[in-house]
N, C-alpha and C. Protein backbone atom coordinates (compact mmCIF):
# COMPACT_ATOMS: atom_id res chain seq x y z
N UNK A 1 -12.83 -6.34 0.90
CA UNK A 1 -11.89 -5.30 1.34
C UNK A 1 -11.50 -4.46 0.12
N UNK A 2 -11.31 -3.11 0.23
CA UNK A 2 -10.76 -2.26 -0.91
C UNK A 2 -9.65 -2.74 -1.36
N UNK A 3 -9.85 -2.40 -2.33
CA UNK A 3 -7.97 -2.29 -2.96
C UNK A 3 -6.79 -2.00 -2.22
N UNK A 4 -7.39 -0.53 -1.78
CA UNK A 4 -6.44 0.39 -1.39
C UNK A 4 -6.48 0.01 0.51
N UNK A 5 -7.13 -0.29 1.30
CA UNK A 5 -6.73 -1.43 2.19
C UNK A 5 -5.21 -2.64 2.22
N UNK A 6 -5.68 -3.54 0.86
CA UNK A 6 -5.39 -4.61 0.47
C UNK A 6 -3.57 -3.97 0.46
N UNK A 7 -3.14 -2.97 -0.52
CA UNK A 7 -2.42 -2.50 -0.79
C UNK A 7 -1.91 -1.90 0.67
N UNK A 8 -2.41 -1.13 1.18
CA UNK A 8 -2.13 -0.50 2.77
C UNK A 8 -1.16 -1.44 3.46
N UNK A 9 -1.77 -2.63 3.80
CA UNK A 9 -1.34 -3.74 4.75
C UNK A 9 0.06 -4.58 3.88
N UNK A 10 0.23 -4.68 2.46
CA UNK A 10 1.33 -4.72 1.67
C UNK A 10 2.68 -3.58 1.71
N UNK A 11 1.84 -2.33 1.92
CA UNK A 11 3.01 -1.63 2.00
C UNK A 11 3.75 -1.49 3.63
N UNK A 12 2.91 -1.94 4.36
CA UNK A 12 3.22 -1.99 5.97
C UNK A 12 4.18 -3.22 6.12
N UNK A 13 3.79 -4.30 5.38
CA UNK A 13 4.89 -5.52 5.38
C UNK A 13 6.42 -5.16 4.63
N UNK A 14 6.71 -4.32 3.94
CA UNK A 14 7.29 -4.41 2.68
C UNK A 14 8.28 -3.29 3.23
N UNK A 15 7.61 -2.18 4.49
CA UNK A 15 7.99 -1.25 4.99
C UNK A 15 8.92 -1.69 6.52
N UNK A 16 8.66 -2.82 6.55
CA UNK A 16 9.02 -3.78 8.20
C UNK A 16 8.22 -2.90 9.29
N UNK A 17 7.21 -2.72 8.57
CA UNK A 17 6.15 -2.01 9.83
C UNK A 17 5.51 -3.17 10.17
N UNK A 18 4.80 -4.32 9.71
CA UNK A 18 3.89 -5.44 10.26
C UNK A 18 4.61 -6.19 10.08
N UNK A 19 4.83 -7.21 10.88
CA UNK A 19 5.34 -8.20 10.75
C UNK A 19 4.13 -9.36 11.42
N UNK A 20 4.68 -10.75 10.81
CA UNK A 20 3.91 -11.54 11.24
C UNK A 20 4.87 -12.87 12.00
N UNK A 21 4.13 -13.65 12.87
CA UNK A 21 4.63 -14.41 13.22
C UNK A 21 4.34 -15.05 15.09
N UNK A 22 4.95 -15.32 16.10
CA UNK A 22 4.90 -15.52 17.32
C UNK A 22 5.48 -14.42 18.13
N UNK A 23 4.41 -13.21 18.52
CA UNK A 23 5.21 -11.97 19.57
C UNK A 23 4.73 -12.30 20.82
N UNK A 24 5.75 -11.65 21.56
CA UNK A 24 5.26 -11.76 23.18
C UNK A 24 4.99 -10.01 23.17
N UNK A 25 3.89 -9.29 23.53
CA UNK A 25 3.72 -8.10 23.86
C UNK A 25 4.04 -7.42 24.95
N UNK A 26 4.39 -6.49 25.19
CA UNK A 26 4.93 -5.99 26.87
C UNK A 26 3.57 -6.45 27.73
N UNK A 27 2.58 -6.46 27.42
CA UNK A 27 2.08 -7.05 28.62
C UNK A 27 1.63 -8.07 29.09
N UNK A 28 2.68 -9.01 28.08
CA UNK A 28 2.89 -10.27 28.05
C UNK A 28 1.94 -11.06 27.53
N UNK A 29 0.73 -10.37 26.64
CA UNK A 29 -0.12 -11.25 25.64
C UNK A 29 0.35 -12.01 24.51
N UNK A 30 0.20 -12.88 23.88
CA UNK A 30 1.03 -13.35 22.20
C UNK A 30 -0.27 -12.61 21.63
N UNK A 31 0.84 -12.74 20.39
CA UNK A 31 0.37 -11.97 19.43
C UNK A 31 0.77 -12.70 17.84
N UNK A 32 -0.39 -13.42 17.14
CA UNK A 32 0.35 -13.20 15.48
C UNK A 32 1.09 -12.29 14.84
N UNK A 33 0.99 -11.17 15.27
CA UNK A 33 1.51 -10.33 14.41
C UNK A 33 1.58 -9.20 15.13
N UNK A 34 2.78 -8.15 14.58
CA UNK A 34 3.81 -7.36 15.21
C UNK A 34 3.35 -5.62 14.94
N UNK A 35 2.94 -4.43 15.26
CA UNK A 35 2.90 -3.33 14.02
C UNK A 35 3.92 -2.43 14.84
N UNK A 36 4.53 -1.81 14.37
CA UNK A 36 5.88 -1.18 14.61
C UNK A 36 5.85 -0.18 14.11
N UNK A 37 5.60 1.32 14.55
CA UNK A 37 5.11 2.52 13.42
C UNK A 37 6.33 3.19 13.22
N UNK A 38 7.44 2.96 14.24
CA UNK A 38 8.73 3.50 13.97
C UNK A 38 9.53 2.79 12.96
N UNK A 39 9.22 2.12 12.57
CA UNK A 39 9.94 1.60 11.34
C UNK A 39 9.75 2.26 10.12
N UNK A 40 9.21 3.44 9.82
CA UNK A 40 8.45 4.22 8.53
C UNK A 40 9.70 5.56 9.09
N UNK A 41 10.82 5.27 7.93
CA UNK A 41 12.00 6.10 7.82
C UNK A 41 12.17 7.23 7.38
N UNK A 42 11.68 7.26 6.17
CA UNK A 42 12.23 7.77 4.86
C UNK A 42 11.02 8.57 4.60
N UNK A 43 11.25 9.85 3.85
CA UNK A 43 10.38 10.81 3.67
C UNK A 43 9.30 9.92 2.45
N UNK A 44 9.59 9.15 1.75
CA UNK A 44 8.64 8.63 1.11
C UNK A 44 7.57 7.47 1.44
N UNK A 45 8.18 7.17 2.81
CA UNK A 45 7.13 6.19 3.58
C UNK A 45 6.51 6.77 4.17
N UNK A 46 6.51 8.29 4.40
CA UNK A 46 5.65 9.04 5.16
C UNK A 46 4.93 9.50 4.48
N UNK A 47 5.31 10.17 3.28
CA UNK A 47 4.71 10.39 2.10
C UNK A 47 3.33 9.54 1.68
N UNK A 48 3.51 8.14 1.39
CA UNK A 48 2.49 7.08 1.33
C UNK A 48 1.71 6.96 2.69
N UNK A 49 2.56 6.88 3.59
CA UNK A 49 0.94 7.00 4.45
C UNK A 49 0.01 7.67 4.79
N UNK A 50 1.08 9.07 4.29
CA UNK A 50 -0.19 10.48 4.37
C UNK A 50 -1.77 10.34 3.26
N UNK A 51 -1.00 9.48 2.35
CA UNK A 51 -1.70 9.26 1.44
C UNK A 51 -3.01 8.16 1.82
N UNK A 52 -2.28 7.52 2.54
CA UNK A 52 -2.97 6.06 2.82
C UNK A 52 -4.45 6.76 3.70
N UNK A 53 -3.75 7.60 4.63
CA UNK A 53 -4.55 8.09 5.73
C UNK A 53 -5.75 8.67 5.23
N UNK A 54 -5.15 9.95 4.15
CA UNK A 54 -6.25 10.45 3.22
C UNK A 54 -7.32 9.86 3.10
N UNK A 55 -7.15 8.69 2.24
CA UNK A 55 -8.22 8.37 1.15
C UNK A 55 -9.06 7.24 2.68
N UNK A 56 -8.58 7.07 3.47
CA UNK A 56 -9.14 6.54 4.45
C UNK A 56 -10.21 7.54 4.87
N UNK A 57 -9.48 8.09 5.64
CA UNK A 57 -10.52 9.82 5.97
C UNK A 57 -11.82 9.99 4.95
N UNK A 58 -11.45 10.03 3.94
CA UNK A 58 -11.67 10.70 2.33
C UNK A 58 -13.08 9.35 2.19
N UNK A 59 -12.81 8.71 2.52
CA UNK A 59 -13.92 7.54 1.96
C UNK A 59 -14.97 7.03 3.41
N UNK A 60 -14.46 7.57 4.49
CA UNK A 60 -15.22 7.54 5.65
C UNK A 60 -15.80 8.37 6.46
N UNK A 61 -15.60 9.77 5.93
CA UNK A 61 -16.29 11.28 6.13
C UNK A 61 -16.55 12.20 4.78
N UNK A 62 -15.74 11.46 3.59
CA UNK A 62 -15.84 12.66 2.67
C UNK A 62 -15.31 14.04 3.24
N UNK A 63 -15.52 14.91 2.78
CA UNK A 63 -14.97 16.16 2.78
C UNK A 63 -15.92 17.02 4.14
N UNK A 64 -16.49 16.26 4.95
CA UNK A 64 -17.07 17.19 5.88
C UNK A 64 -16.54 16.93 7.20
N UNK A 65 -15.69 18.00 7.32
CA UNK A 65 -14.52 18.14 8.82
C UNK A 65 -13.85 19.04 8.70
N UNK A 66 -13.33 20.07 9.63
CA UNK A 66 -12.30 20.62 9.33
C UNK A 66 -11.31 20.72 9.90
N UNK A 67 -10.86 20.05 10.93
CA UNK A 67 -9.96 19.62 11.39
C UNK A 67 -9.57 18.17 11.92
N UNK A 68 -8.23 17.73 11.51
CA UNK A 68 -7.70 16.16 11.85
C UNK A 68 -7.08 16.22 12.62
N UNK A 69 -7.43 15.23 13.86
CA UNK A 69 -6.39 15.16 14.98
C UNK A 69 -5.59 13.53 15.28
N UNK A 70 -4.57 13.39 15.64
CA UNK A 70 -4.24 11.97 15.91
C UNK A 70 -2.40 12.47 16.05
N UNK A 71 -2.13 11.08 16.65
CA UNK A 71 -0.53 10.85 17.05
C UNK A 71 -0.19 11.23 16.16
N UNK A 72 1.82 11.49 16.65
CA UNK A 72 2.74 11.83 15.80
C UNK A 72 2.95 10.34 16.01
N UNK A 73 3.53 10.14 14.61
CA UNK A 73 4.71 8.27 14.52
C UNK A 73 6.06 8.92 15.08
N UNK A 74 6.87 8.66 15.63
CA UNK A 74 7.94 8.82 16.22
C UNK A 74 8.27 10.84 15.73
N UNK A 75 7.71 11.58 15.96
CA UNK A 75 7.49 12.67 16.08
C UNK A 75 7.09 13.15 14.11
N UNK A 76 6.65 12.57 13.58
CA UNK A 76 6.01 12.77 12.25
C UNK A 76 4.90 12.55 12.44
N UNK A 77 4.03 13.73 12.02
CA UNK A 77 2.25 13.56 11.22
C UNK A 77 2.38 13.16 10.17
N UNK A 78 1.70 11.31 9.96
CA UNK A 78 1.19 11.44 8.18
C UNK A 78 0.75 12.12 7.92
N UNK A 79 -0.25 13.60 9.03
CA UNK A 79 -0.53 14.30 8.08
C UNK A 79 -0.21 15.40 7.05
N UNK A 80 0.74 15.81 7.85
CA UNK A 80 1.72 16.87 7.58
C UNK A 80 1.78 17.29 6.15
N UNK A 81 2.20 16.18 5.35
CA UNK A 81 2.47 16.18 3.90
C UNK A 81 1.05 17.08 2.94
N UNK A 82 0.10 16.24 3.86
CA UNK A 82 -1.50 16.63 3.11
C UNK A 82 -2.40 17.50 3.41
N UNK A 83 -2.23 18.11 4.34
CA UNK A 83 -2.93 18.90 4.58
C UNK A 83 -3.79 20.04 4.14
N UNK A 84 -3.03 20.60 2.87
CA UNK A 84 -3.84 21.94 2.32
C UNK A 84 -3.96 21.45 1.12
N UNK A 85 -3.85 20.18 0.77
CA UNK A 85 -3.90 19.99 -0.81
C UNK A 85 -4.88 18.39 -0.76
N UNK A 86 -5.45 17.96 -1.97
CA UNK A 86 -5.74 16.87 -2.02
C UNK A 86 -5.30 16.44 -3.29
N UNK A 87 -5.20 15.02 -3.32
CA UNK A 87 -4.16 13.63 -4.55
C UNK A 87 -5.56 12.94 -4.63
């Protein structure tokens, strides 16, 4: 696994976005573990995942696309932050 994976799934714990443990799911499956995207508050947790998302994108298409589509997290685009620039 990458680094930057490895690190991903650290900052999701650290963020109370994953949690682990015994869930019951609404449709009543268990589950080890919890992911919660509304828990990413703060302009700098959005910040990092725009980032996260990037280099995801970035290492699984390279630079050939020109447009990104996907959910808002509780009405935020990670992408928002990144869009006309690259880190």
């Amino acid at each position: 696994m990458e680094d930057y994976k490895r690190e991903f799934i650290e900052f999701m714990v650290q963020s109370n976005v994953l949690k682990f443990g015994d869930f019951t799911l609404k449709s009543g499956r268990k589950s080890p573990f919890f992911m919660n995207a509304g828990a990413y508050v703060t302009g700098e947790q959005l910040h990092k995942l725009g980032l996260y998302y990037a280099r995801a994108i970035h290492d699984n298409f390279g630079l050939d696309f020109d447009v990104v589509f996907g959910p808002c997290l509780q009405g935020h685009s990670p992408f928002g932050n990144h869009r006309n620039g690259h880190q």
